[in-house]
PDB file of N, CA and C in Angstrom:
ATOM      1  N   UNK A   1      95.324 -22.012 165.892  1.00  0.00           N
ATOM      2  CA  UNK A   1      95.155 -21.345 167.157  1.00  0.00           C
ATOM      3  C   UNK A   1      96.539 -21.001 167.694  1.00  0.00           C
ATOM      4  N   UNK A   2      96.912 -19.952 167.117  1.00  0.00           N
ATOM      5  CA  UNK A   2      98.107 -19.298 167.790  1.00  0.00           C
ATOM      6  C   UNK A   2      99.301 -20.176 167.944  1.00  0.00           C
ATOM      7  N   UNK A   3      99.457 -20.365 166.308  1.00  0.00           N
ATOM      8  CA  UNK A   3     100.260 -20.909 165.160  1.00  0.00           C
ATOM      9  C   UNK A   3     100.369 -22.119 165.393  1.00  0.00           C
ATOM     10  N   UNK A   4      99.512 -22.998 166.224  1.00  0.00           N
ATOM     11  CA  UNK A   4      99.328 -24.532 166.201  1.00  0.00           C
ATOM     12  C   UNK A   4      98.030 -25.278 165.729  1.00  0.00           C
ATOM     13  N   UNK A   5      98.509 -26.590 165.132  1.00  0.00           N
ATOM     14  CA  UNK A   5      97.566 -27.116 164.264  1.00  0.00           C
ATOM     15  C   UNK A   5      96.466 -27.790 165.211  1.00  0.00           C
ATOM     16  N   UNK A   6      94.969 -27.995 164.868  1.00  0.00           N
ATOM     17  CA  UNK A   6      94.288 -28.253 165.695  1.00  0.00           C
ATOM     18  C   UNK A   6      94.340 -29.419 166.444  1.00  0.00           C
ATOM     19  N   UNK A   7      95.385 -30.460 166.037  1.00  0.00           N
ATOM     20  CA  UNK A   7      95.613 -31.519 166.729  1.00  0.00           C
ATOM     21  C   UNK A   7      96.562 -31.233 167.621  1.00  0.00           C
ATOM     22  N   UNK A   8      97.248 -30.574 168.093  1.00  0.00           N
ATOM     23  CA  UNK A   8      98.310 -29.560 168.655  1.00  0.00           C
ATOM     24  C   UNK A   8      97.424 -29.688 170.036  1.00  0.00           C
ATOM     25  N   UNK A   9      96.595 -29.388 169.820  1.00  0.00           N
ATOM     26  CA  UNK A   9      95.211 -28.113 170.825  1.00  0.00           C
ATOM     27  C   UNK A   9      94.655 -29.169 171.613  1.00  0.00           C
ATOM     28  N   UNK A  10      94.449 -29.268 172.886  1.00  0.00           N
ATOM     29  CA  UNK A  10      93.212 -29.871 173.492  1.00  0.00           C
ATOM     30  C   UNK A  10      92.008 -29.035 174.461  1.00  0.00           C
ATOM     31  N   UNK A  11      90.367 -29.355 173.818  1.00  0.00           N
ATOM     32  CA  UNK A  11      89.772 -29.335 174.769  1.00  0.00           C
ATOM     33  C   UNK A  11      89.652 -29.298 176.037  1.00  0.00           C
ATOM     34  N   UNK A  12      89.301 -29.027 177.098  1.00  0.00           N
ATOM     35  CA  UNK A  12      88.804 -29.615 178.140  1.00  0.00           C
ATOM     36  C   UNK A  12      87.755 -29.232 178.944  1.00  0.00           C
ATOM     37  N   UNK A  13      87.047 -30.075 179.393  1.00  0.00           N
ATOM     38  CA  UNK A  13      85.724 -29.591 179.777  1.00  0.00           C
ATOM     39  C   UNK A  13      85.306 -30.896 181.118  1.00  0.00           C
ATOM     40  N   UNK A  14      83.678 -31.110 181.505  1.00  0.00           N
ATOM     41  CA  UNK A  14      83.295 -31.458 182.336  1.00  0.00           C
ATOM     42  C   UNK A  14      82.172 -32.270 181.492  1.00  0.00           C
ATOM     43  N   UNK A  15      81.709 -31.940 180.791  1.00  0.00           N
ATOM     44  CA  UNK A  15      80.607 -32.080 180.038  1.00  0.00           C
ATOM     45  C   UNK A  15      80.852 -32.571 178.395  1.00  0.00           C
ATOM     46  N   UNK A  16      80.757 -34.060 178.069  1.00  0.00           N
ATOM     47  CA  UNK A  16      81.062 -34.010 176.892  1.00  0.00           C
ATOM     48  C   UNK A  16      80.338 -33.502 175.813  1.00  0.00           C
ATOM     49  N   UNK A  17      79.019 -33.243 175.750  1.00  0.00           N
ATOM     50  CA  UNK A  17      78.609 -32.387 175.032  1.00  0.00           C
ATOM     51  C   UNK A  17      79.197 -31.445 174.418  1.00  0.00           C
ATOM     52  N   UNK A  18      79.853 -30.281 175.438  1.00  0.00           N
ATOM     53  CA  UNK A  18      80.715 -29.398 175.138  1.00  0.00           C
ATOM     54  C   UNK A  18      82.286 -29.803 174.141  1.00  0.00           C
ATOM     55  N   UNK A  19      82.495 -30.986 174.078  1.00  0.00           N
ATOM     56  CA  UNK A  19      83.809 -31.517 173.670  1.00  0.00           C
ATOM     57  C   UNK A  19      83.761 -32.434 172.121  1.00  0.00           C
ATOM     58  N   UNK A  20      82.513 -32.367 172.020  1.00  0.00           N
ATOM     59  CA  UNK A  20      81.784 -32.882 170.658  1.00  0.00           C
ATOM     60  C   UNK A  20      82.082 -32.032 169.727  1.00  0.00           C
ATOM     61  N   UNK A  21      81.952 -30.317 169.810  1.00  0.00           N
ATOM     62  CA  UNK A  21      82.449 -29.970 168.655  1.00  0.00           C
ATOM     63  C   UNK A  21      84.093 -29.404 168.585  1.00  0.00           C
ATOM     64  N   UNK A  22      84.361 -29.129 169.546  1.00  0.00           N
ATOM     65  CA  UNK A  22      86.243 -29.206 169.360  1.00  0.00           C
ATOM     66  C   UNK A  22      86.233 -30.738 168.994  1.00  0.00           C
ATOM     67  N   UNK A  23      86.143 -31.574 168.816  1.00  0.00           N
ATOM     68  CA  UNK A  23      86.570 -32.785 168.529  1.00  0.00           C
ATOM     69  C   UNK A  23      85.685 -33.132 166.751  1.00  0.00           C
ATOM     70  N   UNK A  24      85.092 -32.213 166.340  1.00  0.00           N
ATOM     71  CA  UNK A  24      84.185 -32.153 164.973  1.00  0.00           C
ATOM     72  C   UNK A  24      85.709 -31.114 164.076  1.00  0.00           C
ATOM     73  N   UNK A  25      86.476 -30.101 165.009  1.00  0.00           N
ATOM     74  CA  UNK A  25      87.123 -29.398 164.646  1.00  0.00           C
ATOM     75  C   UNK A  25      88.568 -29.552 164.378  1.00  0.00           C
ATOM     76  N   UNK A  26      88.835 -31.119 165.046  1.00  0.00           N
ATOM     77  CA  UNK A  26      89.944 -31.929 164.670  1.00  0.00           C
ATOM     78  C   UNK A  26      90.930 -31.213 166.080  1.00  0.00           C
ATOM     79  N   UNK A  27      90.021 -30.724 167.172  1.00  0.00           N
ATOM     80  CA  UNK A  27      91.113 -30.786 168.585  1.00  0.00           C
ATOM     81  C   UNK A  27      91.075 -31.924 169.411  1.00  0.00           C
ATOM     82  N   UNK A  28      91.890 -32.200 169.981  1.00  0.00           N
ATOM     83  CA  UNK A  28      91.878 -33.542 171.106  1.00  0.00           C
ATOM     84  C   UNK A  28      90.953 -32.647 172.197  1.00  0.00           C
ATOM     85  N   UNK A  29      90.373 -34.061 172.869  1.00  0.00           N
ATOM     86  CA  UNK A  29      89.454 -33.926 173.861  1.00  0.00           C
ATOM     87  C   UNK A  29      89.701 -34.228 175.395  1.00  0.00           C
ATOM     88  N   UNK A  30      89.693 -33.569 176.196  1.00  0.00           N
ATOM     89  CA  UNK A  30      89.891 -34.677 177.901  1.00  0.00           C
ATOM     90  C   UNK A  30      88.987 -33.565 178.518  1.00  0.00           C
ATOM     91  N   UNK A  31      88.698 -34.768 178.972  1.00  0.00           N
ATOM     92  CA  UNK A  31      86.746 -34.872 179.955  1.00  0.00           C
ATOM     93  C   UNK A  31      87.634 -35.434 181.257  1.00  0.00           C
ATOM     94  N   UNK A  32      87.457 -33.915 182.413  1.00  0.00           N
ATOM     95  CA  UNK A  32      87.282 -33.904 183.786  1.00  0.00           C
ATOM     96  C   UNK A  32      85.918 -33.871 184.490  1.00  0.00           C
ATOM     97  N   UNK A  33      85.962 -35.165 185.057  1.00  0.00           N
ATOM     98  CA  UNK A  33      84.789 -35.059 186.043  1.00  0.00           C
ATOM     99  C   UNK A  33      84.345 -34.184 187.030  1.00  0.00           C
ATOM    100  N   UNK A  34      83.068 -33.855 187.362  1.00  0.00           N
ATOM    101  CA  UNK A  34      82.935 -33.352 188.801  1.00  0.00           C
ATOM    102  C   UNK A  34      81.300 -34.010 189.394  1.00  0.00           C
ATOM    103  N   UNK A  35      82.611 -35.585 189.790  1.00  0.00           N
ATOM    104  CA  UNK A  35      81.376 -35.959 190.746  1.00  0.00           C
ATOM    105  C   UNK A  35      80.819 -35.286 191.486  1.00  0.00           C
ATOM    106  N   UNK A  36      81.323 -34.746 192.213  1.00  0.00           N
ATOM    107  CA  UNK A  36      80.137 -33.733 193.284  1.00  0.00           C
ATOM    108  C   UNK A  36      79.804 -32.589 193.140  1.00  0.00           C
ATOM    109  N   UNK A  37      79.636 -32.248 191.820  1.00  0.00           N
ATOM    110  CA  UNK A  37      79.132 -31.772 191.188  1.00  0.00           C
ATOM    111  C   UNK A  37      77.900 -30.979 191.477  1.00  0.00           C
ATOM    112  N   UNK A  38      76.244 -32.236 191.965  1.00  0.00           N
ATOM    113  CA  UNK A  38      75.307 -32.087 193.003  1.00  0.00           C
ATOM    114  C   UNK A  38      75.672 -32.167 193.964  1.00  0.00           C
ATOM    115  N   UNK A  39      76.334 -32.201 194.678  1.00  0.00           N
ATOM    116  CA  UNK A  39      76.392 -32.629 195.879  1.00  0.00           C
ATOM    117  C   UNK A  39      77.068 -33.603 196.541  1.00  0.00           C
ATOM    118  N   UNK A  40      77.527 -34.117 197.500  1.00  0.00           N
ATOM    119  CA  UNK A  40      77.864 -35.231 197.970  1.00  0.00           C
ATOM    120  C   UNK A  40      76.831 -36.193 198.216  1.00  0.00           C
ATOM    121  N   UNK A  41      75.596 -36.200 198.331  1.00  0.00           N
ATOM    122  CA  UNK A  41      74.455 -36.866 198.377  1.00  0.00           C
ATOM    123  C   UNK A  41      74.174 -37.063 197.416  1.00  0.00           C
ATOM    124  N   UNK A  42      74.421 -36.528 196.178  1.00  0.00           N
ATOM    125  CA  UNK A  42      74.177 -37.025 194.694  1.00  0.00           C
ATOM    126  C   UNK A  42      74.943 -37.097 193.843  1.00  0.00           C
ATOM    127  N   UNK A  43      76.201 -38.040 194.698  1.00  0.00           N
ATOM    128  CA  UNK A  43      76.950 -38.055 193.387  1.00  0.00           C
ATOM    129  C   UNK A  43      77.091 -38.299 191.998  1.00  0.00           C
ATOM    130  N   UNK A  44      77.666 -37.824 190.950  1.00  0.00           N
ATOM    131  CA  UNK A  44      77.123 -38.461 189.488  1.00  0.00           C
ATOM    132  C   UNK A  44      77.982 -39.510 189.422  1.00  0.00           C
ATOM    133  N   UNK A  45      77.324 -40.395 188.065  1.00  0.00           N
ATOM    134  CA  UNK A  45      78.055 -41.424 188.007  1.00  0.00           C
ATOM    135  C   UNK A  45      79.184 -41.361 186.641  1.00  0.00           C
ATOM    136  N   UNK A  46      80.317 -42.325 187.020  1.00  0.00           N
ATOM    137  CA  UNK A  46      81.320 -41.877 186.286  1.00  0.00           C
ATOM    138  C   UNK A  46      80.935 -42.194 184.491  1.00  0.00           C
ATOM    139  N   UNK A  47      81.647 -41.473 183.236  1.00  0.00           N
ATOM    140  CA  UNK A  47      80.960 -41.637 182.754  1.00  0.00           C
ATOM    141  C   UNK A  47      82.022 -41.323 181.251  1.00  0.00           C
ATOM    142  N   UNK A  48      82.967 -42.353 181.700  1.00  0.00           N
ATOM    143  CA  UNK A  48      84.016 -42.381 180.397  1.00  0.00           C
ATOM    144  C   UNK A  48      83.623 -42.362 179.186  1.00  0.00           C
ATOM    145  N   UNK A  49      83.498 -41.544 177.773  1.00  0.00           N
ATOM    146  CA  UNK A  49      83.459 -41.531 176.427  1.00  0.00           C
ATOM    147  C   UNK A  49      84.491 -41.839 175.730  1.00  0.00           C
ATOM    148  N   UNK A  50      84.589 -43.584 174.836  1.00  0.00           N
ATOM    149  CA  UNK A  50      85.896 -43.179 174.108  1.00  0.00           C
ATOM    150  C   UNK A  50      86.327 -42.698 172.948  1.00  0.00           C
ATOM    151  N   UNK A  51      85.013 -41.449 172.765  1.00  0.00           N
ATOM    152  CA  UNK A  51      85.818 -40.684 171.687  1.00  0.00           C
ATOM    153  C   UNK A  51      86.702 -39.700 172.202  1.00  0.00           C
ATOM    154  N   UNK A  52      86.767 -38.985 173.883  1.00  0.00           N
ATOM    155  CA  UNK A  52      87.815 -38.092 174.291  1.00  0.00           C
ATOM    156  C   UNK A  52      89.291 -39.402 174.342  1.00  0.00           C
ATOM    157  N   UNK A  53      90.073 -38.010 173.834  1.00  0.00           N
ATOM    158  CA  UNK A  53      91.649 -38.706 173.727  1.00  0.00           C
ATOM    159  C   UNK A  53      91.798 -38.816 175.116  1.00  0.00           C
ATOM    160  N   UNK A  54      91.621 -38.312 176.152  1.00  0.00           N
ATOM    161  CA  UNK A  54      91.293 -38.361 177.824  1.00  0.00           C
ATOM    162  C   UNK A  54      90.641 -38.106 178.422  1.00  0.00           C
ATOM    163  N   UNK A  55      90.706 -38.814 179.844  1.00  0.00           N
ATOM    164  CA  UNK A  55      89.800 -39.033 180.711  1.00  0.00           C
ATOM    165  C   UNK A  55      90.226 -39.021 182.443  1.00  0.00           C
ATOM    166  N   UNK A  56      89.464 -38.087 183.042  1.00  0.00           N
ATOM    167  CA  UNK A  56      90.386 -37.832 184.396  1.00  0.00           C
ATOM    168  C   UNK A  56      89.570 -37.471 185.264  1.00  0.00           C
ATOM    169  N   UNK A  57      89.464 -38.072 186.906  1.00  0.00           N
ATOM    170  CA  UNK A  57      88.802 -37.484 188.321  1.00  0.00           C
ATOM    171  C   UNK A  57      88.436 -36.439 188.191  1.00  0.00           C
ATOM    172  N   UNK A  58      90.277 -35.616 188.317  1.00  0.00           N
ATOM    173  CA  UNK A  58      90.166 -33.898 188.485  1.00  0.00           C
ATOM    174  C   UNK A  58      90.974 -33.672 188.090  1.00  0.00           C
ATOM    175  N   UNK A  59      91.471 -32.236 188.336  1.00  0.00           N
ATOM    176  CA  UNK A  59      92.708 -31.777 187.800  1.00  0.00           C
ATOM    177  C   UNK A  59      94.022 -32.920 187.817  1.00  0.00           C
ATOM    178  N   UNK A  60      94.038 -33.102 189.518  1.00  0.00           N
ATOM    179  CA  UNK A  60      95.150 -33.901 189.535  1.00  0.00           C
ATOM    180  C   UNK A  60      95.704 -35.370 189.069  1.00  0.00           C
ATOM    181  N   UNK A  61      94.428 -35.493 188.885  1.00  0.00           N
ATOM    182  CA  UNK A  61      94.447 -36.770 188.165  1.00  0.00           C
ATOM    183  C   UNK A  61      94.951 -36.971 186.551  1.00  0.00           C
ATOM    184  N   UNK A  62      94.376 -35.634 186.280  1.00  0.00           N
ATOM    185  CA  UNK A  62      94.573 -34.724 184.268  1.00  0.00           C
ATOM    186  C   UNK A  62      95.697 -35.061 184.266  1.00  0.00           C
ATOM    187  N   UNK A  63      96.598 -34.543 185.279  1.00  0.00           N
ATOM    188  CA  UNK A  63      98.251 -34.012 185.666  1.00  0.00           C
ATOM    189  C   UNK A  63      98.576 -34.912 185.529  1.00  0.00           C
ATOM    190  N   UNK A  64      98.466 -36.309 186.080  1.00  0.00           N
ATOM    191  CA  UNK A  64      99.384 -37.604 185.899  1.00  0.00           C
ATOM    192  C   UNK A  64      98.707 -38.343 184.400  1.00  0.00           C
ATOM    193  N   UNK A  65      97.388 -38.198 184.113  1.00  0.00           N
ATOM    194  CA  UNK A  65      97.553 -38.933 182.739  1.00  0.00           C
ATOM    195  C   UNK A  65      98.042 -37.919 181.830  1.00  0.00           C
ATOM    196  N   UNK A  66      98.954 -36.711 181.792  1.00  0.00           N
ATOM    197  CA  UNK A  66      99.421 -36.190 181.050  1.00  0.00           C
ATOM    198  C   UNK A  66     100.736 -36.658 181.360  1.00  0.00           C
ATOM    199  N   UNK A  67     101.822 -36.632 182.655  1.00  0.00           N
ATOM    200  CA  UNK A  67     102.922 -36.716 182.887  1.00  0.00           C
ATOM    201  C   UNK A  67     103.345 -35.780 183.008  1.00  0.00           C
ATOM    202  N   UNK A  68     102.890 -35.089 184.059  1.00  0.00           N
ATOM    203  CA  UNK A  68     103.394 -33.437 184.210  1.00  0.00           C
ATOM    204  C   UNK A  68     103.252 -34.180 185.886  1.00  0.00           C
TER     205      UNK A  68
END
């Protein structure tokens, strides 16, 4: 992918479903939440997988477990 190897590359998504097959394809994975997602009355519950190489609130949260 635009001359980097697929371990190079990361996913990212909301939904690990979606991150199952970049991660079948040999890309790293990080799964951002969106608790409120439904709503504030329905929030979802959190819902760490440890096959993603990461795991984060929100963006800003992405930002510090990257070190940016």
């Amino acid at each position: 992918m635009f001359d980097h190897q697929p371990d190079q590359v990361a996913m990212v998504a909301t939904y690990h479903d979606d991150l199952t097959p970049a991660r079948l394809c040999g890309l790293r994975t990080a799964c951002i939440e969106r608790a409120y997602e439904l709503g504030k009355a329905r929030p979802k519950a959190r819902s760490n997988q440890p096959d993603n190489d990461q795991h984060a609130t929100d963006l800003n949260d992405m930002a510090q477990v990257l070190g940016c």
